[in-house]
Each structure stands twice: as structure tokens, then as C-alpha cells.
C-alpha atoms as a PDB file:
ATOM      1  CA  UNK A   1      27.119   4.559  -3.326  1.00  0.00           C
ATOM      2  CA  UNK A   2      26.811   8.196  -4.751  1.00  0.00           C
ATOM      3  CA  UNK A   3      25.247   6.213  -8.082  1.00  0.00           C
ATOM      4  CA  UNK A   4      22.611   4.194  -5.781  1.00  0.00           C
ATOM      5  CA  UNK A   5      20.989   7.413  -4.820  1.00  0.00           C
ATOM      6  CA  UNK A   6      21.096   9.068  -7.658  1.00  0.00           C
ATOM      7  CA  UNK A   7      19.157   6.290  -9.467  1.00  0.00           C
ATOM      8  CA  UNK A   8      16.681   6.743  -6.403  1.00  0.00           C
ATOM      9  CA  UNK A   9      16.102  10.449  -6.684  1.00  0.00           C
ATOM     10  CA  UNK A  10      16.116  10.530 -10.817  1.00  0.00           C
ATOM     11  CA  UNK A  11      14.442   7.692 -12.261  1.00  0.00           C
ATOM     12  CA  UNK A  12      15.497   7.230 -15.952  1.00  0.00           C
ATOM     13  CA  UNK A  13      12.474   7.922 -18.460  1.00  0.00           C
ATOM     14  CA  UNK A  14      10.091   5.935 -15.703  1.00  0.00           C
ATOM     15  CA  UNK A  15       6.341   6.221 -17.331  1.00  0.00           C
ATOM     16  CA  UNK A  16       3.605   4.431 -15.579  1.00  0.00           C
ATOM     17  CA  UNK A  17       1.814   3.506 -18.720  1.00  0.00           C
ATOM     18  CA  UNK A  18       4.842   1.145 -19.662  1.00  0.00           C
ATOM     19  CA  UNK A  19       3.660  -0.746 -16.745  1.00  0.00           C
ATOM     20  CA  UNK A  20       1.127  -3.443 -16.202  1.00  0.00           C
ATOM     21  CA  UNK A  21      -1.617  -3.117 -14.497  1.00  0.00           C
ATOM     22  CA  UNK A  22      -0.688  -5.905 -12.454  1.00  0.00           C
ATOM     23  CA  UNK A  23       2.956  -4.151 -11.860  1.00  0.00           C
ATOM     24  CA  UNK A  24       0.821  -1.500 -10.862  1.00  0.00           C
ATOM     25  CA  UNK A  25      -1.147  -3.398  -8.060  1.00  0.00           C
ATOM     26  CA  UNK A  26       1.888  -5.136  -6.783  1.00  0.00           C
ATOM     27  CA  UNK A  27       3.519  -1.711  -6.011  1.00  0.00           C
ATOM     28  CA  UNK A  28       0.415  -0.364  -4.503  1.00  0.00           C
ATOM     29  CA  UNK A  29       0.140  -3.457  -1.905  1.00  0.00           C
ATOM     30  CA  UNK A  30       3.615  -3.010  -0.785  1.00  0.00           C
ATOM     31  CA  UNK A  31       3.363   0.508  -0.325  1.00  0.00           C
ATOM     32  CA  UNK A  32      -0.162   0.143   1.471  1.00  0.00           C
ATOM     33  CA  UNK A  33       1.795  -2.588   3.465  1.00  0.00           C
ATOM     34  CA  UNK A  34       4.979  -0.268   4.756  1.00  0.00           C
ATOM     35  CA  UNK A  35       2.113   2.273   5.450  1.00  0.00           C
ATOM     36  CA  UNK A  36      -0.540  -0.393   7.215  1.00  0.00           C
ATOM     37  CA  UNK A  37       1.748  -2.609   8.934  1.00  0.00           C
ATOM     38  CA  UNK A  38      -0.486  -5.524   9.760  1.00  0.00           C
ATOM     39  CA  UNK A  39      -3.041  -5.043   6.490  1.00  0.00           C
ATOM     40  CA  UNK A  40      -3.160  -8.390   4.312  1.00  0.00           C
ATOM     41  CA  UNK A  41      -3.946  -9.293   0.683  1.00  0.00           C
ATOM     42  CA  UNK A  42      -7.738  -9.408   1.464  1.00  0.00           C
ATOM     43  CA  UNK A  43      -7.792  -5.807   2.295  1.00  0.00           C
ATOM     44  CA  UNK A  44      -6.043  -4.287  -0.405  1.00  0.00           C
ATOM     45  CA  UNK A  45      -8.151  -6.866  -2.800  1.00  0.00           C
ATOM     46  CA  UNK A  46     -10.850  -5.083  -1.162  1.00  0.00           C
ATOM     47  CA  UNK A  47      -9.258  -1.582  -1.577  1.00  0.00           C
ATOM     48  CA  UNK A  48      -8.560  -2.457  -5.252  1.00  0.00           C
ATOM     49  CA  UNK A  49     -11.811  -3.483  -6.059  1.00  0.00           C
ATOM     50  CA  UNK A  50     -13.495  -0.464  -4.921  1.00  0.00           C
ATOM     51  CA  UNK A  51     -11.121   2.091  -6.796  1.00  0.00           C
ATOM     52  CA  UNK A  52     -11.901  -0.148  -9.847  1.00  0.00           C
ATOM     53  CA  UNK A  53     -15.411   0.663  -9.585  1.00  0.00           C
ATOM     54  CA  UNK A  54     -14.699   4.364  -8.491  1.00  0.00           C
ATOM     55  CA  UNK A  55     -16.542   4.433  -5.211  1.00  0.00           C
ATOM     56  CA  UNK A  56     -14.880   7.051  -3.638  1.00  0.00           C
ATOM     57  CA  UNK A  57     -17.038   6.175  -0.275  1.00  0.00           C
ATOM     58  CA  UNK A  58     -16.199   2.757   0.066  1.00  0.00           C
ATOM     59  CA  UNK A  59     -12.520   3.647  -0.749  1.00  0.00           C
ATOM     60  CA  UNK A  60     -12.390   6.122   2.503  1.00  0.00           C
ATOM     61  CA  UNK A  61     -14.511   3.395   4.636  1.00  0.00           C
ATOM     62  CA  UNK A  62     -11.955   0.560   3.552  1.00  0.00           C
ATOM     63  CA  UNK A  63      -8.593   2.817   3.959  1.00  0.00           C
ATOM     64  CA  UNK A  64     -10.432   4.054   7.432  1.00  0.00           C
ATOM     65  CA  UNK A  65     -10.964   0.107   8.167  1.00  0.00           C
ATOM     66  CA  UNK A  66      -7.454  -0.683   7.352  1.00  0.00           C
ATOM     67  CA  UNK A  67      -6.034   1.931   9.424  1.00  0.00           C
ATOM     68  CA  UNK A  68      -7.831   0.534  12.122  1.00  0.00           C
ATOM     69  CA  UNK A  69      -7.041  -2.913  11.784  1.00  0.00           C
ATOM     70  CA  UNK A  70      -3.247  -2.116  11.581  1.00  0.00           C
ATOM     71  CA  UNK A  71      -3.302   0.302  14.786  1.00  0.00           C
ATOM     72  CA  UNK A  72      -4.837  -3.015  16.655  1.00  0.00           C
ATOM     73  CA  UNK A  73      -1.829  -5.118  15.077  1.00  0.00           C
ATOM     74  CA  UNK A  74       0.476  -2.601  15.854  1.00  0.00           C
ATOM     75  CA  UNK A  75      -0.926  -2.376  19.783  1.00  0.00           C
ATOM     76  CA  UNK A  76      -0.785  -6.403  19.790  1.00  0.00           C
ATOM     77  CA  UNK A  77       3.448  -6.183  18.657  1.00  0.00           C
ATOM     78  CA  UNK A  78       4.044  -3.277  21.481  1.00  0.00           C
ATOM     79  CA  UNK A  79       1.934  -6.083  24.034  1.00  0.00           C
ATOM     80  CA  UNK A  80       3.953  -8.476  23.186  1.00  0.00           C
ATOM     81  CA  UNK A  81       7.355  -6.790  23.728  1.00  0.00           C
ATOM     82  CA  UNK A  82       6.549  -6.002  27.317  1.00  0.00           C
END
């Protein structure tokens, strides 16, 4: 157990270069989903696309969008448990 979370707290000679940019993605769509519950592919496709291109206002209308859209979601779960 002890060795578990040491390997999460100090990660052995990680350097995000060595990964692809597809690794890269992947990662960033599982984070955005444990921090948008309710988001889907299509919106971090979206989200992706516009940090490729480096519009920094579309990024913040997107993220703003996507926050949105998972506060609805998470409304419709807390309906549906009552």
C-alpha cells in the first residue's frame, strides 16, 4: 500500500514530451470528464480544436458552455434521485 502512494505522489522521470499527442488528449478528456460530469466527446473535440488554433476566447466560451451543460446534467441526476 505504502508503495501505491508513493508512485502517486513521485512519478519516476515522467516528461510530457515522451508522450503522444494523442496520450496527451486522452488524459485531458478524462480529466475534463471527472471535472464536467455530464460533458461528452463532442465538447472536448470542440475544446481541443480551439486550443489548437489558440483562441483563447472561444476556449473560455466553450469551458463556460461545458460548465453549463454539466450543471444541467448534474440537476437532471439530483431530479431523478428524488
Amino acid at each position: 500500500m505504502a508503495e501505491e502512494d508513493q508512485s502517486c505522489t513521485q512519478p519516476k522521470d515522467l516528461d510530457l514530451d515522451d508522450l503522444s499527442v494523442g496520450i496527451l488528449e486522452e488524459i485531458f478528456a478524462d480529466l475534463m470528464i471527472v471535472k464536467y460530469p455530464g460533458v461528452e466527446q463532442a465538447d472536448v473535440e470542440r475544446l481541443l480544436e480551439a486550443l489548437n488554433v489558440g483562441d483563447l476566447g472561444l476556449v473560455e466560451q466553450i469551458e463556460a458552455d461545458i460548465a453549463e451543460k454539466s450543471a444541467r446534467w448534474m440537476r437532471a441526476v439530483l431530479d431523478v434521485d428524488d
